[in-house]
Protein backbone atom coordinates (compact mmCIF):
# COMPACT_ATOMS: atom_id res chain seq x y z
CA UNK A 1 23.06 8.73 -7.20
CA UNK A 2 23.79 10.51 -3.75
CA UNK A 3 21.87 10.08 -0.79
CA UNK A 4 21.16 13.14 -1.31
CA UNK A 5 19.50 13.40 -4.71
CA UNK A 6 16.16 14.02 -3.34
CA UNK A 7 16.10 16.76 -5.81
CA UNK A 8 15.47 15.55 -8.81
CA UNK A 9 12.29 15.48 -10.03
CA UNK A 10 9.76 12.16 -11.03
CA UNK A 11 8.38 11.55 -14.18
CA UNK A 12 4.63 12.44 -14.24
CA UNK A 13 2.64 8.81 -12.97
CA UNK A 14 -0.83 8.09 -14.53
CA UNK A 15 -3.91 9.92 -13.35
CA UNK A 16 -5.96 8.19 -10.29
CA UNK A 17 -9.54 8.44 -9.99
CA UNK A 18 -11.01 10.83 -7.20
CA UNK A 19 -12.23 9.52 -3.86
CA UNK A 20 -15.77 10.33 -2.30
CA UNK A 21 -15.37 13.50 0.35
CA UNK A 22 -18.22 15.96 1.50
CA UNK A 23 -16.02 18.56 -0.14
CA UNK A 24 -15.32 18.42 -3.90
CA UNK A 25 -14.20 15.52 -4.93
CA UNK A 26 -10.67 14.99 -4.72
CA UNK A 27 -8.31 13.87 -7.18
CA UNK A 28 -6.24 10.86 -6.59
CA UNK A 29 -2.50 12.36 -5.37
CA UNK A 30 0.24 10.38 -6.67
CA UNK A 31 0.23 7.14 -7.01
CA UNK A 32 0.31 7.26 -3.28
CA UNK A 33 -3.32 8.61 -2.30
CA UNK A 34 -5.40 5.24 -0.78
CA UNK A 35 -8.90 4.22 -1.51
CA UNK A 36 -8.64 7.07 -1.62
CA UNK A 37 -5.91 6.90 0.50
CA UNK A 38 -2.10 7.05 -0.92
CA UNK A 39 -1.22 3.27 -1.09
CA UNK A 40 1.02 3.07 -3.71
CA UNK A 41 0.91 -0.09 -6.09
CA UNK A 42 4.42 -1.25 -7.20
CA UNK A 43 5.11 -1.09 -10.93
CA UNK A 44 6.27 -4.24 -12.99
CA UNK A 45 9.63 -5.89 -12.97
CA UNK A 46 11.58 -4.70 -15.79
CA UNK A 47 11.40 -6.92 -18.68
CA UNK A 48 14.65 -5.90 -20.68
CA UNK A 49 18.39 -6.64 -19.46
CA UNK A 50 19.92 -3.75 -17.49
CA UNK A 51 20.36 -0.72 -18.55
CA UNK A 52 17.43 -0.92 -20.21
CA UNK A 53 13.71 -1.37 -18.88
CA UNK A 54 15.34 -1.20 -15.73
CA UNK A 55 17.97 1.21 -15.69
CA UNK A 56 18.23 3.68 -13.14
CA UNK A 57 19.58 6.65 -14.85
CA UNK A 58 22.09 9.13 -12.92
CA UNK A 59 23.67 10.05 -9.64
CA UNK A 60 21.64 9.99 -6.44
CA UNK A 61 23.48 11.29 -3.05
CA UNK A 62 23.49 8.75 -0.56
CA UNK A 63 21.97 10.86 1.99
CA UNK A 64 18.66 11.00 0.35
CA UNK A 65 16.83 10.59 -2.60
CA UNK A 66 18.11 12.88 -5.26
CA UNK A 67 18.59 15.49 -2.57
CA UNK A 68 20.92 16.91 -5.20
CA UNK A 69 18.77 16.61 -8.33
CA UNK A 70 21.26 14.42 -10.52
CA UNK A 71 19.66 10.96 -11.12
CA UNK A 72 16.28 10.59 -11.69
CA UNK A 73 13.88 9.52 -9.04
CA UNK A 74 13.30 6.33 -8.69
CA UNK A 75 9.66 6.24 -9.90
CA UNK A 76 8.65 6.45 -13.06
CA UNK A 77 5.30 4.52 -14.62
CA UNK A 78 5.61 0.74 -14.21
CA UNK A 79 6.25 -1.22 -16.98
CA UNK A 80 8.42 -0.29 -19.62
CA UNK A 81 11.51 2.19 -19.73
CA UNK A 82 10.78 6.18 -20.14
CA UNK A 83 12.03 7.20 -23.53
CA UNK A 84 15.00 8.20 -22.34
CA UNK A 85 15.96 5.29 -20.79
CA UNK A 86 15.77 6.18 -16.68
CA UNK A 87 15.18 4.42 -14.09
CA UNK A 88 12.32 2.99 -12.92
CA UNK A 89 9.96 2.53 -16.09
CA UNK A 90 6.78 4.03 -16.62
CA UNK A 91 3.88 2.29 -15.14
CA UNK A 92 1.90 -0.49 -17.45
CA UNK A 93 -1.16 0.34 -16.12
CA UNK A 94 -3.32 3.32 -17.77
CA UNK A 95 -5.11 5.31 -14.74
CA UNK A 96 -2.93 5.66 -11.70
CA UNK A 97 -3.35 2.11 -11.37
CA UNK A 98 -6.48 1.20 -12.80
CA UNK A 99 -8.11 0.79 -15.91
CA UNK A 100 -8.59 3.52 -18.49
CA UNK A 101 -11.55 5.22 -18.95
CA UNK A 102 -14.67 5.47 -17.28
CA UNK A 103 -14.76 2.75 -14.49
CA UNK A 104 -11.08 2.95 -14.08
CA UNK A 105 -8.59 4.41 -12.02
CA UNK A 106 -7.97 3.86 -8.02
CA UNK A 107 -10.07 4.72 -5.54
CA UNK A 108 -12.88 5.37 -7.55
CA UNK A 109 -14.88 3.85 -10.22
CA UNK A 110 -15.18 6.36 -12.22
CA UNK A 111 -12.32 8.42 -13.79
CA UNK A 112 -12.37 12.05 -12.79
CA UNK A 113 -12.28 14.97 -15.16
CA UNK A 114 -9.29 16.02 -14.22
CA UNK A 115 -5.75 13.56 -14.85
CA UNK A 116 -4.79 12.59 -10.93
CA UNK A 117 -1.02 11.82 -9.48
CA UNK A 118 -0.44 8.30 -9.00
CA UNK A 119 2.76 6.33 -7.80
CA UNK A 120 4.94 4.42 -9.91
CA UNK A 121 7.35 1.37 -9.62
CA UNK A 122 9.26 -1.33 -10.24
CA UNK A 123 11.25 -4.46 -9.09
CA UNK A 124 14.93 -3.52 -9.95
CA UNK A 125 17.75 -4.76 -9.04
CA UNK A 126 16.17 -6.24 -6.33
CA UNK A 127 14.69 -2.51 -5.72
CA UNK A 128 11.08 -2.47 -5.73
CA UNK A 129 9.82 -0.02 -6.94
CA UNK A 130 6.85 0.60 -5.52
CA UNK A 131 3.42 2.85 -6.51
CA UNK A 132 1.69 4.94 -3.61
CA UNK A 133 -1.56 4.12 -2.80
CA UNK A 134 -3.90 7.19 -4.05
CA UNK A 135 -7.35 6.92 -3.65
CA UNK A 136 -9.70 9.56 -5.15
CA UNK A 137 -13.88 9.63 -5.30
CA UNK A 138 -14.05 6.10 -5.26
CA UNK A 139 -15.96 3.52 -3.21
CA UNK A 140 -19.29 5.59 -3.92
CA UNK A 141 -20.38 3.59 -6.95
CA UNK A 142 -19.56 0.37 -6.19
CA UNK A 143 -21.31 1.21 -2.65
CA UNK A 144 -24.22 2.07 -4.89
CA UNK A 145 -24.24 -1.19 -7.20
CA UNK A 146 -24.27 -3.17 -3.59
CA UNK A 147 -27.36 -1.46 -2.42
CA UNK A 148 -29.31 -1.38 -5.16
CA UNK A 149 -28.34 -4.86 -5.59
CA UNK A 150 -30.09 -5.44 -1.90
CA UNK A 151 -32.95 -7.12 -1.16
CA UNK A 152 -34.10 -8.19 -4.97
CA UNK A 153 -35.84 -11.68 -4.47
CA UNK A 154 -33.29 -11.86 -1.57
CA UNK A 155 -34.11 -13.50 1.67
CA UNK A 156 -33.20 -12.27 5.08
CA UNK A 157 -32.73 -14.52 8.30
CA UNK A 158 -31.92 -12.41 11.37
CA UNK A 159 -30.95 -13.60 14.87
CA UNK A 160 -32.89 -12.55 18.03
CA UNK A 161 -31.49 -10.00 20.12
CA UNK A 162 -30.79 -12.40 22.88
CA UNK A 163 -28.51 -14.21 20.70
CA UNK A 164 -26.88 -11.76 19.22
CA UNK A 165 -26.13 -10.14 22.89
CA UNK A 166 -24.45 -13.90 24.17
CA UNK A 167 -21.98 -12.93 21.35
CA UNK A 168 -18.25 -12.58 23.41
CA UNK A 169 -15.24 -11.63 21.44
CA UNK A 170 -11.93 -11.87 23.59
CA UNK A 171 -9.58 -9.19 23.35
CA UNK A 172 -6.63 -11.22 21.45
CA UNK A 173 -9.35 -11.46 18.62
CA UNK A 174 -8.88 -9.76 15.14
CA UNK A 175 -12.32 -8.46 16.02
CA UNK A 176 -11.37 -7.77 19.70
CA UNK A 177 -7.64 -5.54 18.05
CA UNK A 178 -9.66 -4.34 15.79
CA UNK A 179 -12.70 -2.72 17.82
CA UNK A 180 -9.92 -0.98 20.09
CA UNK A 181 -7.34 0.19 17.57
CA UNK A 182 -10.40 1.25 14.90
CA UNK A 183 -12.12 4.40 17.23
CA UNK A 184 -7.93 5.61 16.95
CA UNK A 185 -8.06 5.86 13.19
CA UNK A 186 -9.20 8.56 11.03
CA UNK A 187 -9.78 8.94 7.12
CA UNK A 188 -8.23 11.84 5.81
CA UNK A 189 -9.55 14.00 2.98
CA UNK A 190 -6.79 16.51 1.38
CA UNK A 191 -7.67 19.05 -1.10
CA UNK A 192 -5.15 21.40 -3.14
CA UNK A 193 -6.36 25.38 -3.20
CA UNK A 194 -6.87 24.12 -7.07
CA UNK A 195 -9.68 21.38 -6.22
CA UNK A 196 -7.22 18.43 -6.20
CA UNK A 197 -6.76 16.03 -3.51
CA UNK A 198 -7.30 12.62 -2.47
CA UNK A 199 -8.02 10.21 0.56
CA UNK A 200 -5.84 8.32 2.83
CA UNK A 201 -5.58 6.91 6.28
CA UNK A 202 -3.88 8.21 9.82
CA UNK A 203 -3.74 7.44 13.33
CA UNK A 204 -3.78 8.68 16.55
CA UNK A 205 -0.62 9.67 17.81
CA UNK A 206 -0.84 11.55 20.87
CA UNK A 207 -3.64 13.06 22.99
CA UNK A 208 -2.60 16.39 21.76
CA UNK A 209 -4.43 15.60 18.49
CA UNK A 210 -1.86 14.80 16.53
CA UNK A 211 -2.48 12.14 13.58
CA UNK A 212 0.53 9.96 11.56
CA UNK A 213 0.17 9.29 8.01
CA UNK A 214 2.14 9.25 4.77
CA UNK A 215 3.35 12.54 3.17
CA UNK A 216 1.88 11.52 0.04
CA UNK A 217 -1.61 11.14 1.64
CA UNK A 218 -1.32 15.39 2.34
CA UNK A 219 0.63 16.73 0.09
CA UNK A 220 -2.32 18.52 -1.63
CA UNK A 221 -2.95 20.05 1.03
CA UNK A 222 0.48 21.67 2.25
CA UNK A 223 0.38 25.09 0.45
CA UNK A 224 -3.08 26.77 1.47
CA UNK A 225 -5.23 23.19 0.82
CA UNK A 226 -8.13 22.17 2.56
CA UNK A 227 -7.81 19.00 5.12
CA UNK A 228 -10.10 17.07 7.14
CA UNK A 229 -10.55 14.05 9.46
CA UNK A 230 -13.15 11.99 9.99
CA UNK A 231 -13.59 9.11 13.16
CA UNK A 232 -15.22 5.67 12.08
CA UNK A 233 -18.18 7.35 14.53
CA UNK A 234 -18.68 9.87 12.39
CA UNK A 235 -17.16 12.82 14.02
CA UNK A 236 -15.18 15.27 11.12
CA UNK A 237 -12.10 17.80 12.61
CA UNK A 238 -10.35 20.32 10.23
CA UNK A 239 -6.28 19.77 10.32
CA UNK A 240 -3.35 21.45 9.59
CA UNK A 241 0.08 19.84 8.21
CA UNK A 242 2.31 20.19 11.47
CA UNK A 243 5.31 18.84 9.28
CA UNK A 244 5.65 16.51 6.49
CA UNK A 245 9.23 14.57 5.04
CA UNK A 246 8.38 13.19 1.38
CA UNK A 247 12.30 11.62 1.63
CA UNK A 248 10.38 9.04 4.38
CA UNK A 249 6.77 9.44 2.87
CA UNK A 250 5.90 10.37 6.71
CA UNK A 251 3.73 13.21 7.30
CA UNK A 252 1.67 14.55 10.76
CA UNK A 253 -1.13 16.69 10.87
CA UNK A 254 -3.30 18.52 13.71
CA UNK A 255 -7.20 18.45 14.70
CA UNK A 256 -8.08 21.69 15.21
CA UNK A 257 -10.15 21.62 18.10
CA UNK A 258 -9.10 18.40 18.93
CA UNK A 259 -11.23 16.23 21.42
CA UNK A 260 -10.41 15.46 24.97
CA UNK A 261 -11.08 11.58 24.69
CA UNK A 262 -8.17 10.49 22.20
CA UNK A 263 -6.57 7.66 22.42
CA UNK A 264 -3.10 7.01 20.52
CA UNK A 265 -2.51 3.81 19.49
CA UNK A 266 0.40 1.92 20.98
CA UNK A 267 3.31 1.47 18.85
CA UNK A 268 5.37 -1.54 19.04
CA UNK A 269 8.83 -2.45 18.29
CA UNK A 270 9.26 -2.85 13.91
CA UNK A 271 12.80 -4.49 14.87
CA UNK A 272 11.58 -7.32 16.57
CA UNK A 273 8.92 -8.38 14.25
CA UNK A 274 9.51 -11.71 12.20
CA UNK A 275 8.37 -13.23 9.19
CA UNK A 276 5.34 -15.08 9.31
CA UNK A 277 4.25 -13.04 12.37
CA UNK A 278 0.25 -11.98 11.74
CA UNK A 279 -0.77 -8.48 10.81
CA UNK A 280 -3.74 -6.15 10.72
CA UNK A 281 -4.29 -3.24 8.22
CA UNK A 282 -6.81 -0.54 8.75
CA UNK A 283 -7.53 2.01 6.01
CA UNK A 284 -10.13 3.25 3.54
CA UNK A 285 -9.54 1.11 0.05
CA UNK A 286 -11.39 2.49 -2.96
CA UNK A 287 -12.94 5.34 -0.20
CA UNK A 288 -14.36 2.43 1.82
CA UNK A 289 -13.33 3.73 5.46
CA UNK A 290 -12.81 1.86 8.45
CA UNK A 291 -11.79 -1.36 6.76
CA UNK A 292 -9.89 -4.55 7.87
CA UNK A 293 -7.71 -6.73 6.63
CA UNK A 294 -5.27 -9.58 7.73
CA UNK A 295 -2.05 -11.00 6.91
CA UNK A 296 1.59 -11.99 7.95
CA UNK A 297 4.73 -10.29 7.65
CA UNK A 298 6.04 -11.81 4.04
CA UNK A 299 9.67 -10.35 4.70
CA UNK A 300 12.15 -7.76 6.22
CA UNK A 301 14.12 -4.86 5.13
CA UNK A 302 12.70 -5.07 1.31
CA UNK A 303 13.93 -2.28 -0.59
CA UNK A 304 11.28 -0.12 -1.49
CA UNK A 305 11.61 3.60 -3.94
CA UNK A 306 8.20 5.25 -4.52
CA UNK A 307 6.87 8.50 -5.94
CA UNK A 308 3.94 10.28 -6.76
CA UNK A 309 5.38 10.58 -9.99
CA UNK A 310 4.52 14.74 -10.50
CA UNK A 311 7.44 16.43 -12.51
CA UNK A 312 8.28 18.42 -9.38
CA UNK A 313 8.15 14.94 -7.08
CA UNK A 314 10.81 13.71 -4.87
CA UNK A 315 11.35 10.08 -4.33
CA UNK A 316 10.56 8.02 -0.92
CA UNK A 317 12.87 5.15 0.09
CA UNK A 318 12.59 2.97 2.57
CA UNK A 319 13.75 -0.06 4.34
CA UNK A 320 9.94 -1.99 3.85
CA UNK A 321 8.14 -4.42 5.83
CA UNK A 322 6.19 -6.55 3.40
CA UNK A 323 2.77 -7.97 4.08
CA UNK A 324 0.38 -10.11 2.21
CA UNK A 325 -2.58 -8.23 4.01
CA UNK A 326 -5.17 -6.42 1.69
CA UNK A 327 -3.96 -3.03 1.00
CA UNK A 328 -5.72 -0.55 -2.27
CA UNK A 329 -5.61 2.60 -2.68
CA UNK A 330 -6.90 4.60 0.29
CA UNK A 331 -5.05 2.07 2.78
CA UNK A 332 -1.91 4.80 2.59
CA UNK A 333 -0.77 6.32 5.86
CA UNK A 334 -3.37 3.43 7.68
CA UNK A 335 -1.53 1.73 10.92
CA UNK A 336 -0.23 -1.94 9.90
CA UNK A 337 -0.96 -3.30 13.37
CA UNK A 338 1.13 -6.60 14.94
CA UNK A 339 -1.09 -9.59 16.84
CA UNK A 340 -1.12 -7.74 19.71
CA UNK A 341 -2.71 -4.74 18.37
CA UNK A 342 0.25 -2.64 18.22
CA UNK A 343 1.41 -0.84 15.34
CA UNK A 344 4.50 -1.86 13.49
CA UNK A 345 4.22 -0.05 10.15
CA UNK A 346 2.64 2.35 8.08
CA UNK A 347 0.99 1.22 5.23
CA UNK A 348 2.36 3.10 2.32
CA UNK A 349 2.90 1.47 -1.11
CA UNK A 350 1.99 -1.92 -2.95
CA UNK A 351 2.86 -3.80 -6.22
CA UNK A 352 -0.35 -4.21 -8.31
CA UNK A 353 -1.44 -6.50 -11.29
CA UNK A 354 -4.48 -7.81 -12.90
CA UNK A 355 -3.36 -10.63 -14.63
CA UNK A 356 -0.64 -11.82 -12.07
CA UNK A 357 2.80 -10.39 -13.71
CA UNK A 358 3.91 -7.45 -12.11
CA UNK A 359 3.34 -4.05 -12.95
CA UNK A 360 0.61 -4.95 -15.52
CA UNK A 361 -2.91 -4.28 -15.14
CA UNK A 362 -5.43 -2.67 -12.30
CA UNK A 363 -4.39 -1.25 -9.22
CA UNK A 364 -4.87 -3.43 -6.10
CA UNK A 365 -3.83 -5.97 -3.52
CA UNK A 366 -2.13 -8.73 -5.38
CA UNK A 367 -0.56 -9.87 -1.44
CA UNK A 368 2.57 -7.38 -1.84
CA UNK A 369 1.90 -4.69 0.55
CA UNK A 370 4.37 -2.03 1.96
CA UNK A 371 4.80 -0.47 5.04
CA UNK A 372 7.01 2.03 6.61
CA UNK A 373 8.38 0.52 9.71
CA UNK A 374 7.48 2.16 12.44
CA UNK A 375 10.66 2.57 14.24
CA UNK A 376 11.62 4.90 11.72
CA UNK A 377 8.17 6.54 11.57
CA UNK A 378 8.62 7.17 14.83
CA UNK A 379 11.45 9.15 15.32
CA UNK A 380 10.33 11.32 12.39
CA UNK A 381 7.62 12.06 13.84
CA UNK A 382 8.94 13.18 16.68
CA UNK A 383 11.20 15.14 15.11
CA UNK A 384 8.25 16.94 12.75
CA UNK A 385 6.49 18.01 15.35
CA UNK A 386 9.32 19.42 17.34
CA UNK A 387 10.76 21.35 14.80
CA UNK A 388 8.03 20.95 11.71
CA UNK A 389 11.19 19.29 9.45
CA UNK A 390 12.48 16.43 8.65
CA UNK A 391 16.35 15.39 9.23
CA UNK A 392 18.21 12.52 7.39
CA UNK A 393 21.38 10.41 7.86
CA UNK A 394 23.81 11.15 5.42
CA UNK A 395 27.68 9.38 4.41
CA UNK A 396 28.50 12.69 2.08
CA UNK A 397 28.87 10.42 -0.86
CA UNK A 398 26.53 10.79 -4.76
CA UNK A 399 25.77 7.14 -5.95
CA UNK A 400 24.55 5.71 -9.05
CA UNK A 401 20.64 4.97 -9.51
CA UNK A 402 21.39 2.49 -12.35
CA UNK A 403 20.39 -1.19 -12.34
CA UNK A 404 23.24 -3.24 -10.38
CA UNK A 405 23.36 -6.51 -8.55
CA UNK A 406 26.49 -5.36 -7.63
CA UNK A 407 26.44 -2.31 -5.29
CA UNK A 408 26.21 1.49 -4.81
CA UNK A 409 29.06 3.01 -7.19
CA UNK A 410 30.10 6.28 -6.10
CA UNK A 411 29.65 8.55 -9.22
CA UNK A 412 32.83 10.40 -10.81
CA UNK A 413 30.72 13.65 -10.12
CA UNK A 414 27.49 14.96 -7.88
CA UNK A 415 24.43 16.43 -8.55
CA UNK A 416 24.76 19.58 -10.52
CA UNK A 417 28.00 19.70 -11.15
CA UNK A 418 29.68 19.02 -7.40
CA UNK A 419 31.93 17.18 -5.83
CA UNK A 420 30.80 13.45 -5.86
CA UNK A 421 32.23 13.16 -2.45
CA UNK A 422 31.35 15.56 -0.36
CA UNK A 423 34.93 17.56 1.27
CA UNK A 424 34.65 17.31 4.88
CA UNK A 425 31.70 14.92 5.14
CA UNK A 426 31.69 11.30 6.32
CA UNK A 427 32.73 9.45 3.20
CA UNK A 428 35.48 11.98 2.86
CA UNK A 429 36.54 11.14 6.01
CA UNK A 430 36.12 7.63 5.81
CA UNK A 431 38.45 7.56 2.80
CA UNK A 432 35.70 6.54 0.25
CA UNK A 433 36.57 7.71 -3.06
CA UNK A 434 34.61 8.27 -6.52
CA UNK A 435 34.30 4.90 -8.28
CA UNK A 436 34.46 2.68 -4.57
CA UNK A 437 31.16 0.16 -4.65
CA UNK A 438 29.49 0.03 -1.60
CA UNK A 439 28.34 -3.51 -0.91
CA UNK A 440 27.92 -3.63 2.63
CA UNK A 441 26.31 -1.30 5.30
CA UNK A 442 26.91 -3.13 8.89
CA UNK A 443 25.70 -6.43 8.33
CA UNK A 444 23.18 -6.06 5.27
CA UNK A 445 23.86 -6.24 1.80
CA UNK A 446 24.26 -3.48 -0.40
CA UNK A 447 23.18 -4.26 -3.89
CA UNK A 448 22.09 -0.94 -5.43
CA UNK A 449 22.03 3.16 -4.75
CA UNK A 450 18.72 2.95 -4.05
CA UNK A 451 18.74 -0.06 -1.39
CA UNK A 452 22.06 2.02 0.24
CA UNK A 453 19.86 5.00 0.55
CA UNK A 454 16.89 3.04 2.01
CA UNK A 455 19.59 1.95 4.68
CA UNK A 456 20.97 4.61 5.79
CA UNK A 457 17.49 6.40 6.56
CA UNK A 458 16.92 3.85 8.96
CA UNK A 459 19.52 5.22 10.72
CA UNK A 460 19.84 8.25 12.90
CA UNK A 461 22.18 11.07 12.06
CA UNK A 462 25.27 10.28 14.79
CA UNK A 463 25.26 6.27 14.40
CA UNK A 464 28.50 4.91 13.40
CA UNK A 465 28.27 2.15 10.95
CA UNK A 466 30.84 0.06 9.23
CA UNK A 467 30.97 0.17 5.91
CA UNK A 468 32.30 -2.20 2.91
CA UNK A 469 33.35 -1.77 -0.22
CA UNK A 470 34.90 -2.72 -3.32
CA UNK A 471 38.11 -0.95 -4.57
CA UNK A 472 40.25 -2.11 -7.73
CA UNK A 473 38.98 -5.67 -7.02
CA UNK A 474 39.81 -5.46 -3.19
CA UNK A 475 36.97 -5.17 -0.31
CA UNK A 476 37.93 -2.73 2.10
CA UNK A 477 36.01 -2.25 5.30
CA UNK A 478 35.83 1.25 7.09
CA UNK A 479 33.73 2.67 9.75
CA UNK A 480 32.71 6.06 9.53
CA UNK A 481 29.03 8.90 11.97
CA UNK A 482 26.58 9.07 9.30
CA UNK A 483 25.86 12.88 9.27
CA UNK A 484 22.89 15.01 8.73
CA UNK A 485 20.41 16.83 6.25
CA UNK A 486 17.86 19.12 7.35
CA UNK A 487 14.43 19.34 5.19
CA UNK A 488 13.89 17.86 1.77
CA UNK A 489 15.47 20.70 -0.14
């Protein structure tokens, strides 16, 4: 696999239920589209020995997820290995994450007419695979079931209004963080030209209007789709896609006629953060906007592959931060904010079970939660809405998707037919030669193609890093300016 073998496409991932919008209702996207936003449940850990459930079937460049179409991308439906044997296996679960049939799917609780996208993964060689979070019309029924539920033989005991007013929250509160950063967050409703679509999560970002969320969240709505965002007080803004990067699952968007009172969020500093510290998550699980949940930071740097798992899909990678906050579909794109109320992550993809193995069963929060961290989703960003694409880090090099333990091989050959490293380019430089393992990048530990791509995009085109590597036996250690890919073609 190369780290650049964004190309290749992803298996097709199991249908999500729509999410509730005042347009038509919108069909789950990918596995990544949460509550109807694109949250992405992870698919189970493989159960046969490599090379089997688990295998990750050919080259991926190591500038970016099949950027160069040889091995497969790294999500296919949880569970169990795709016929042919690639890497990840197909999901467990029957309806983008939830159950079969009517009452099923994510996001909603009904299943939609129409088969939705929904994200795949797996834990593989200590790559999770994760699924997006895709929400589609759901939320509405259970909403229903609540309030007709209401007030049968119920009793109600309210407080006096001078009570309630004597009620003082300080501003270090969850309830304090959360009434500032909430007015800052929108839900997003995407819809494809066809009727598809789904509902996610974004933020503030600037005062200019522009909102952050994943690229999975608005992908229906890139080529001529409809897209809208709505404030928790109930104020609704068309958008267009100022630039999405489906390599980093980060996408921003535009309010057209955007209001003079926005207020970004402040973002905070994703390298710093430790585990154990306490998080917040805002999003709209199963199409229930404006929700919160809390957590800690579970761990650092977790390798994390996701897709939508559409034929024509790309895989996401990224270096995760992993939270045991509440996070469904519809949470995707959301702002995972730190104790402070500043955001350290994106809320983009989560491992789901029913029945407490992994990959098997409904969609939803089992406490394994992934965000984007927000260092990275920074600076692309920044650069999508300076030049509308994306740019990744790149060492030049194709590496293997399989399932190892024991590093990113450098493939005999790259994606369609070229040179597996590429003449000129970093690795070439560097010396790094078809059939080297990669096992180190700088200090972290390099145990797969997938977990060496996730790296390297958490770097900056221009950083030198050191690299080590395995050669007949020997480690050999070499430093070597990552270069760099524009767009995810």
């Amino acid at each position: 696999m190369s780290t650049e073998n964004e190309g290749n496409a992803v298996p097709p991932a199991p249908s999500a239920p729509p999410v509730p919008v005042d347009a038509p209702a919108a069909s789950a996207q990918g596995a990544v589209s949460d509550g109807g936003a694109p949250t992405t449940p992870l698919p189970p850990l493989p159960q046969g020995p490599p090379g089997a459930a688990g295998q990750v079937p050919g080259p991926a460049s190591a500038e970016g997820p099949q950027a160069h179409g040889q091995g497969p991308a790294p999500h296919q439906p949880y569970g169990t290995a795709a016929p042919d044997g690639s890497w990840p296996p197909p999901p467990a679960f029957g309806d983008a994450g939830g159950t079969g049939g009517a009452g099923g799917g994510w996001g909603a609780s009904y299943q939609p007419p129409a088969p939705k996208r929904s994200g795949r993964g797996g834990l593989i060689a200590a790559v999770l695979v994760a699924a997006l979070v895709a929400g589609g019309i759901g939320g509405g029924i259970g909403y229903t079931l609540a309030k007709d539920n209401d007030g049968r033989g119920s009793t109600t005991v309210s407080a006096g209004d001078s009570s309630a007013s004597q009620v003082k929250r300080s501003a270090g509160t969850i309830a304090g963080i959360a009434a500032r950063a909430l007015p800052s967050t929108v839900t997003i409703e995407a819809e494809s030209s066809s009727g598809e679509g789904g509902t996610g999560t974004g933020f503030v970002f600037d005062t200019q209007g522009h909102i952050v969320t994943n690229n999975h969240v608005v992908a229906d709505a890139v080529d001529g789709g409809k897209l809208t965002a709505t404030f928790p007080d109930g104020r609704k803004y068309d958008a267009e896609v100022v630039g999405h990067a489906q390599g980093y699952d980060v996408a921003v968007i535009k309010l057209k006629n955007a209001p003079s009172d926005l207020k970004p969020l402040p973002l905070g500093d994703s390298d710093k953060v430790a585990v154990g510290d306490e998080t917040i998550a805002i999003g709209a699980p199963f199409g229930l906007s404006n929700t919160v949940t809390t957590g800690i930071i579970s761990a650092k740097n977790r390798p994390v592959a996701s897709s939508d798992g559409s034929a024509s899909s790309k895989a996401s990678y990224m270096s995760a931060l992993q939270t045991d906050a509440s996070i469904n579909p519809g949470n995707s794109g959301g702002p995972l904010l730190s104790a402070s109320g500043a955001v350290i992550g994106i809320n983009s993809a989560i491992q789901s079970s029913s029945s407490g193995g992994l990959g098997s069963g409904q969609s939803g929060s089992i406490g394994l939660g992934f965000a984007i961290p927000i260092n990275q989703a920074k600076y692309v960003a920044q650069q999508l809405i300076k030049t509308g694409k994306p740019v990744y880090a790149k060492i030049g090099a194709s590496v293997s998707l399989e399932d190892s333990t024991d590093g990113a091989k450098i493939t005999d050959q790259g994606a369609g037919g070229a040179a597996a490293v590429e003449s000129g380019g970093p690795a070439d430089k560097a010396g790094l030669k078809p059939g080297d393992v990669i096992t180190k990048l700088d200090d972290s530990v390099i145990d797969s193609g997938p977990t060496l791509i996730g790296e390297i995009w958490t770097h900056k085109p221009g950083d030198k890093v050191t690299v080590t590597y395995k050669r007949g036996g020997q480690d050999h250690t070499v430093a070597l300016t990552l270069g760099s890919r524009v767009g995810d073609n």
